[in-house]
Protein backbone atom coordinates (compact mmCIF):
# COMPACT_ATOMS: atom_id res chain seq x y z
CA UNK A 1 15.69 -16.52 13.36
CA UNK A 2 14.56 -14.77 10.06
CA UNK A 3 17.46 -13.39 7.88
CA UNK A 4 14.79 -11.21 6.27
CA UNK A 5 16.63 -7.22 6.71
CA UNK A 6 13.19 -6.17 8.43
CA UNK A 7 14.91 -2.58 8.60
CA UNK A 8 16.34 -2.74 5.24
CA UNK A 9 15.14 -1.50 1.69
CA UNK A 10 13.88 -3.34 -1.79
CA UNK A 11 13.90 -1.79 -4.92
CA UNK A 12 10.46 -0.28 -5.91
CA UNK A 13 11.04 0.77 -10.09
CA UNK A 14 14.47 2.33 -10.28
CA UNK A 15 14.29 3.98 -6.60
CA UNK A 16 14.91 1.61 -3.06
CA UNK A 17 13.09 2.66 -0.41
CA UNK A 18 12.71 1.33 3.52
CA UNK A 19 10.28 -1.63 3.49
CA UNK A 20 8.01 0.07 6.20
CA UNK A 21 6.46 2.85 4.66
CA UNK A 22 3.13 4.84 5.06
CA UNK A 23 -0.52 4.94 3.60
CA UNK A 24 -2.51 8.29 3.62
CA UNK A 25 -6.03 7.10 3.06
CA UNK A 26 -6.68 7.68 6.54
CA UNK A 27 -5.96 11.25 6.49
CA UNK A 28 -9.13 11.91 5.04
CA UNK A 29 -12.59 12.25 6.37
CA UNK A 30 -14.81 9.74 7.64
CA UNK A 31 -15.44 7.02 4.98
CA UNK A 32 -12.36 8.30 2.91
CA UNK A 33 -14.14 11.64 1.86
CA UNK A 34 -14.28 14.96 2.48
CA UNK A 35 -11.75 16.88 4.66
CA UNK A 36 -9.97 15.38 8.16
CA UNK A 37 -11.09 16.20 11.62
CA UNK A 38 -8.17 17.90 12.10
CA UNK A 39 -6.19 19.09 9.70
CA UNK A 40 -3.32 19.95 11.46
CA UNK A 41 -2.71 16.43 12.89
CA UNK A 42 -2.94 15.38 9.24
CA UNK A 43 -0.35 17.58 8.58
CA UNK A 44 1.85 16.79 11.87
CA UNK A 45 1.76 12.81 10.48
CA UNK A 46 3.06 13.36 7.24
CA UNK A 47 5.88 15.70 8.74
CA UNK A 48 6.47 12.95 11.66
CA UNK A 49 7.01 10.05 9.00
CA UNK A 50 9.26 11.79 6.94
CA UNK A 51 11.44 13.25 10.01
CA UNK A 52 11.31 9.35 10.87
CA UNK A 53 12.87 8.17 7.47
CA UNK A 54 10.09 7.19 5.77
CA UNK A 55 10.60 7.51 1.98
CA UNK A 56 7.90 5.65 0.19
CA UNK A 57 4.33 6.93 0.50
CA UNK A 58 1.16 5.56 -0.43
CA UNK A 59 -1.94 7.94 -2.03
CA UNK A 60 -4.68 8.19 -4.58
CA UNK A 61 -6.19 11.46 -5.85
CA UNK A 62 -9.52 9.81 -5.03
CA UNK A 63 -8.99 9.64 -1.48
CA UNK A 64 -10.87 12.74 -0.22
CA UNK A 65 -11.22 12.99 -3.72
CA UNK A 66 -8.02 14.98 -3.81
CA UNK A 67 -8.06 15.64 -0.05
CA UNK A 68 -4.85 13.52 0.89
CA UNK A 69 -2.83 14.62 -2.16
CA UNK A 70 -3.47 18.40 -1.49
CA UNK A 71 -2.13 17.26 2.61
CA UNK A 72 0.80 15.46 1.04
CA UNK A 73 1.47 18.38 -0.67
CA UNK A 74 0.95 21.29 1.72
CA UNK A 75 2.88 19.24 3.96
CA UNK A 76 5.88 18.22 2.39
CA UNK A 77 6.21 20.20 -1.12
CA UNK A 78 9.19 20.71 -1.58
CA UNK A 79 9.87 17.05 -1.58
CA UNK A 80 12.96 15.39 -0.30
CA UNK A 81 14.65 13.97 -3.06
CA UNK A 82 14.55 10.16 -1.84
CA UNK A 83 10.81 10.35 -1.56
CA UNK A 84 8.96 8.02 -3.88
CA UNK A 85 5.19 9.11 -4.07
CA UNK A 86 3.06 6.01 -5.39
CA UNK A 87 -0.80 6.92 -6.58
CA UNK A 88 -3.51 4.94 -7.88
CA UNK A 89 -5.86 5.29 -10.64
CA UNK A 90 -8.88 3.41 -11.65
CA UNK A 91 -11.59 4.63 -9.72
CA UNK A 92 -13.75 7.96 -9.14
CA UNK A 93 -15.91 9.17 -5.80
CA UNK A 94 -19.79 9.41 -6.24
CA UNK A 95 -21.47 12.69 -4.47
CA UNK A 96 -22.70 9.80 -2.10
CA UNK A 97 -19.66 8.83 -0.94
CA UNK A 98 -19.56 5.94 -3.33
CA UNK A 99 -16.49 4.36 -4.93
CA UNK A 100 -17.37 3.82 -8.66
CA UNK A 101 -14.88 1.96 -10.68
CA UNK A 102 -13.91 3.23 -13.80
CA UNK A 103 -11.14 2.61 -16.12
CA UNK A 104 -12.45 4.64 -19.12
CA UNK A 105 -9.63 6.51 -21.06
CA UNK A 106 -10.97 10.15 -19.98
CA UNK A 107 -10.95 8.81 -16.02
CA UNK A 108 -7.28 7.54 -16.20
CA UNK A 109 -6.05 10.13 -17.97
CA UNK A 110 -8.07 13.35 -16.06
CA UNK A 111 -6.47 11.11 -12.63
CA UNK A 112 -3.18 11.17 -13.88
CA UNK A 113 -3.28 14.80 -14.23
CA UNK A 114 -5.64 15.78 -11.03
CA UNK A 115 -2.49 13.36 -8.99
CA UNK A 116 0.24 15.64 -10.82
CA UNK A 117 -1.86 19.33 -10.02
CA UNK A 118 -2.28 17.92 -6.36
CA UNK A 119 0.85 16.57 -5.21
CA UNK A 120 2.31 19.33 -7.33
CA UNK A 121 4.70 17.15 -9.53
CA UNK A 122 5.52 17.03 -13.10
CA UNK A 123 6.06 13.21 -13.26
CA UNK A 124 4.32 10.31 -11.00
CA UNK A 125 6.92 7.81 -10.06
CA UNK A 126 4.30 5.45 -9.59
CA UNK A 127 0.64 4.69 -10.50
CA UNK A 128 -1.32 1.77 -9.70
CA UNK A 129 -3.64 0.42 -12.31
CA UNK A 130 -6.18 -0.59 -9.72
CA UNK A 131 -8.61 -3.74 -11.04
CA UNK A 132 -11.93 -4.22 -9.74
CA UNK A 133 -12.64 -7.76 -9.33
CA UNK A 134 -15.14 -8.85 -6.93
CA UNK A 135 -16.35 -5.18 -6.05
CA UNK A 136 -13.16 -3.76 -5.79
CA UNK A 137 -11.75 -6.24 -2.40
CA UNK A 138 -10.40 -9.42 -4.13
CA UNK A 139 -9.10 -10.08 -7.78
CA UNK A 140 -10.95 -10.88 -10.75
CA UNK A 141 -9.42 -12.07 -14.28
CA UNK A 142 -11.28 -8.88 -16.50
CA UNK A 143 -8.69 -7.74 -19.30
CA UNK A 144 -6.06 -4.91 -18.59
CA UNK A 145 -5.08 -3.92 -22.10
CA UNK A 146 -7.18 -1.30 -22.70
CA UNK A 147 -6.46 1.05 -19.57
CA UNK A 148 -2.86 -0.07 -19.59
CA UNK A 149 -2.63 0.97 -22.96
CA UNK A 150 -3.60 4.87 -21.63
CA UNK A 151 -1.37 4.27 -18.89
CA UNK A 152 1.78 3.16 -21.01
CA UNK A 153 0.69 6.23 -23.17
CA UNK A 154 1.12 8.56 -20.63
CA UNK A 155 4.50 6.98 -19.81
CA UNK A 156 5.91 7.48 -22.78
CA UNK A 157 4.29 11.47 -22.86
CA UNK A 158 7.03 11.42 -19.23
CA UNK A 159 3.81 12.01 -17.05
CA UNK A 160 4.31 8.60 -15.40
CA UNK A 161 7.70 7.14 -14.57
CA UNK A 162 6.60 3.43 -13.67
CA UNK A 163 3.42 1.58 -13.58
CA UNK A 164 2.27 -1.12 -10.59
CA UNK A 165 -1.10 -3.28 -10.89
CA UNK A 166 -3.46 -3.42 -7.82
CA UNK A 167 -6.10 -6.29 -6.77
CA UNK A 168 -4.64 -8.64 -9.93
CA UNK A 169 -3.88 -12.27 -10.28
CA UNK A 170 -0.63 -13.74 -11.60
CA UNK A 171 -2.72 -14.18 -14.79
CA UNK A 172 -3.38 -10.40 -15.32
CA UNK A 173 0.52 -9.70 -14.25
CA UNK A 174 1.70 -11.72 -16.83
CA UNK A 175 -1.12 -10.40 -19.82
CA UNK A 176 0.48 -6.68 -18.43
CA UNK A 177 4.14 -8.26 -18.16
CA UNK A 178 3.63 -8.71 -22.36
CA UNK A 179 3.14 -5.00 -22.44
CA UNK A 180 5.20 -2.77 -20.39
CA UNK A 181 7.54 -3.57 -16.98
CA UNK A 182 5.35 -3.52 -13.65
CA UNK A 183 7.21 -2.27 -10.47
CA UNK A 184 5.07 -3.80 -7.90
CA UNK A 185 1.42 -5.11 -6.85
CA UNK A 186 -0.57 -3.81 -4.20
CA UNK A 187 -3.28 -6.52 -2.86
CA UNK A 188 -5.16 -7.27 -0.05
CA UNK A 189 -2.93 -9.67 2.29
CA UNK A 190 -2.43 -10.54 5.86
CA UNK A 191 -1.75 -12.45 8.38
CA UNK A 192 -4.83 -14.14 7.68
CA UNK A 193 -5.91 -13.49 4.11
CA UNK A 194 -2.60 -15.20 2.67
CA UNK A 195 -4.59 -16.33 -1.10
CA UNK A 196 -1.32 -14.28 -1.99
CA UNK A 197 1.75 -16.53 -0.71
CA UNK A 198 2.74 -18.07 -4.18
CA UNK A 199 2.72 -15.16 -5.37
CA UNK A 200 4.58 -12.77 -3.27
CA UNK A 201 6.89 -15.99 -3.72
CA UNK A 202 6.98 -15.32 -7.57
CA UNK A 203 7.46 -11.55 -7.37
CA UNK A 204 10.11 -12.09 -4.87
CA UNK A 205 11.83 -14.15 -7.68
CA UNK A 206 11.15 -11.40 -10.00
CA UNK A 207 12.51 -8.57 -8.17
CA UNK A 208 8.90 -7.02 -7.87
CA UNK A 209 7.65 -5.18 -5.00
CA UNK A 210 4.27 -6.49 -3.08
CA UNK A 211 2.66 -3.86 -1.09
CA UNK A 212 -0.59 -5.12 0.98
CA UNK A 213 -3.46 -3.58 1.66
CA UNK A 214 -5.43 -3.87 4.98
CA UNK A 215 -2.13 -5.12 6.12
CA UNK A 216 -3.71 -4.98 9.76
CA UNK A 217 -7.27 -6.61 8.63
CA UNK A 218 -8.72 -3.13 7.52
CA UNK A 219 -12.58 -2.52 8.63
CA UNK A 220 -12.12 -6.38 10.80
CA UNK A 221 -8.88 -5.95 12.50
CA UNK A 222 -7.06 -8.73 13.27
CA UNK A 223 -8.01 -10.57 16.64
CA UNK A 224 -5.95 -13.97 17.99
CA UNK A 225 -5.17 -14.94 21.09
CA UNK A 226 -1.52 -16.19 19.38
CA UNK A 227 -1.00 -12.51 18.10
CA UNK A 228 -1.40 -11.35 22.01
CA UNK A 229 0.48 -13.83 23.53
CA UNK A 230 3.29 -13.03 21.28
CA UNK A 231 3.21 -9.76 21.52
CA UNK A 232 2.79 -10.23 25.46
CA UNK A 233 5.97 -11.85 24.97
CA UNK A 234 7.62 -9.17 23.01
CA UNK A 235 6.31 -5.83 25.14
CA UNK A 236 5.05 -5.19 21.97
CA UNK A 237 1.44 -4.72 20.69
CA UNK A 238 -0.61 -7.39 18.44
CA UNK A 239 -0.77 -4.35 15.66
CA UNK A 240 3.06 -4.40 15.86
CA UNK A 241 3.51 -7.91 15.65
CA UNK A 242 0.90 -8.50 12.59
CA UNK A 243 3.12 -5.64 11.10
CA UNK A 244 6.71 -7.46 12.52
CA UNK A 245 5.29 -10.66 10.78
CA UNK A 246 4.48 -9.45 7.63
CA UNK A 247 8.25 -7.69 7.31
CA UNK A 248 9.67 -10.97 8.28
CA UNK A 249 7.12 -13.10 5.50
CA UNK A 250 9.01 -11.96 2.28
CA UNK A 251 12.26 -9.58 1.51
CA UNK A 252 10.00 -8.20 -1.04
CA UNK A 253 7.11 -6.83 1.07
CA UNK A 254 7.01 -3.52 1.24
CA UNK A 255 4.44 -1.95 4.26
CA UNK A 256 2.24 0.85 3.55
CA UNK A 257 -0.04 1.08 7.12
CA UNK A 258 -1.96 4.15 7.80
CA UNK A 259 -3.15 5.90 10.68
CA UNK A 260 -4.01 9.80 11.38
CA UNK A 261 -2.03 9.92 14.84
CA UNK A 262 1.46 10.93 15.49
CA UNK A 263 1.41 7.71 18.10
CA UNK A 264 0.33 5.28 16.36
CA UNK A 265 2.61 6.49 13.74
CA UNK A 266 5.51 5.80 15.90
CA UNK A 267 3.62 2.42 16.95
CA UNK A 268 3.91 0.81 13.70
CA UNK A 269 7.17 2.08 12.51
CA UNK A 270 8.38 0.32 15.73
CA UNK A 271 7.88 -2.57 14.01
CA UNK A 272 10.25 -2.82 12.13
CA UNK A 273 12.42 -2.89 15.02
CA UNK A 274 10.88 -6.36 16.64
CA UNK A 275 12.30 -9.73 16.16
CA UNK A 276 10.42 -12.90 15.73
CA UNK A 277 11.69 -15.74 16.57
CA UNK A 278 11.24 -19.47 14.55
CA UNK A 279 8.96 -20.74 16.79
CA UNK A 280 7.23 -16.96 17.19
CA UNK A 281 7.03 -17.20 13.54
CA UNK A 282 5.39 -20.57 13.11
CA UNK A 283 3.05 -20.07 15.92
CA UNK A 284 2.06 -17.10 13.30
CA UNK A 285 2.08 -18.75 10.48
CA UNK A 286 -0.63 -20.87 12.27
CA UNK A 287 -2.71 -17.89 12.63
CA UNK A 288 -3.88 -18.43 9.26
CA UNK A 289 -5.80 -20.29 7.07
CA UNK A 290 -7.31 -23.33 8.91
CA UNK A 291 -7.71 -20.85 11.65
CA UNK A 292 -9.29 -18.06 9.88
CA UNK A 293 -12.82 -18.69 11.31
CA UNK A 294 -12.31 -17.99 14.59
CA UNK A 295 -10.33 -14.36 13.24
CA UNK A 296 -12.15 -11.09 13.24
């Protein structure tokens, strides 16, 4: 059996928080813009994962734009005092829905403050230099001085407390390692999409937290006939065992899944909860990779 605390907590900058957490991208409208369906249920989600013990929340001001950090904040302001907010900067919304990526000193530092007038804090506790790469869904290698530099800036004005990298390589950690301490990386990962495993290995090492996005395959959600035997297996549902497997792949791993529903809410925290066995795990493991092509 994994020894992996699946339940347990990791150390994300000087706060620990429960390693299944929750993204809000999803409260949003269609295509992450504009206002939700239903704004109550938006609301009822964020008050249902805090009631559950979630403590680490996942948000960007352009997600809407501003639409899930004015939620966040209608819903839970006052915070409770273990709650650790993370936010990402590094991009703006086009009129047409677009995402446009822009790192310019006026964009970082107007997103820094529309995150603290929307959440309604005085300091971030953590923003996410997101990188671009190959159109925003896999890493490139393009330089992260100059927008760290505004970030680190506004660090040291006490506006952000820590600073995490998003869609990076180990190459652009360590350039942004020679300038100020990063708390964690956010990049695409899965069950299938494992480009990652060294270096979850490495942060693991490092005491850095590695929060994936698309944990559950995103816009393609994961499809295997091993994932639905096991979770046959388990009474459990493939969703829940791509989320099981993921808590059970590194201590560091930190889950951030979204959703807009109270029960599927409940769904994936009761994750957390399942336990793989060795040879559930390497039939898993075998999900991946070689396998990929026959994957949604």
């Amino acid at each position: 059996m994994s020894t992996i605390d699946r339940s347990g907590t990791f150390v994300l900058g000087d706060r620990s928080v429960k390693r299944l957490g929750y993204g809000a991208m999803q409260l949003a409208g269609p295509g992450v813009f504009g206002p939700p369906k239903d704004r109550n249920s938006a609301l009822a989600v964020l008050r249902e994962a805090v009631a559950s013990g979630v403590n680490h929340i996942d948000t960007s001001d352009f997600y809407g734009p501003h639409v899930t950090n004015q939620l966040i904040r209608e819903a839970l302001h006052p915070y409770p005092e273990d709650l650790v907010i993370v936010t990402k900067v590094g991009a703006r919304r086009g009129a047409d829905k677009s995402w446009i990526h822009d790192v310019s000193p006026k964009n970082l530092i107007d997103s820094v403050h529309d995150n603290l007038r929307n959440l309604e804090l005085e300091t971030l506790d953590v923003v996410n230099l997101r990188a671009w790469g190959n159109n925003g869904q896999a890493p490139g290698e393009e330089a992260l001085a100059e927008p760290l530099t505004v970030l680190i800036e506004l660090k040291r004005q006490g506006l952000v407390r820590h600073i995490g990298l998003s869609n990076v390589t180990p190459k652009q950690l360590a350039e942004a390692q020679t300038m100020t301490e990063i708390v964690c990386v956010q990049n695409l990962y899965n069950m299938v999409h494992r480009d990652d495993d060294d270096f979850i290995d490495d942060l693991a090492r490092q005491g850095i937290a590695y929060a994936p996005f698309f944990p559950l395959g995103g816009f393609t959600p994961l499809q295997s006939s091993v994932v639905d035997t096991v979770a046959a297996k388990l009474q459990a549902t493939p969703m829940q065992i791509a989320l099981a497997w993921l808590l059970h792949r590194a201590p560091n791993i930190l889950l951030i899944p979204g959703t807009s529903s109270v029960a599927h809410l409940r769904e994936n925290l009761a994750a957390a909860g399942l336990n793989l066995s060795d040879e559930a795990l390497k039939q898993l493991d075998a999900v991946a990779s070689t396998n990929a092509p026959s994957v949604a």
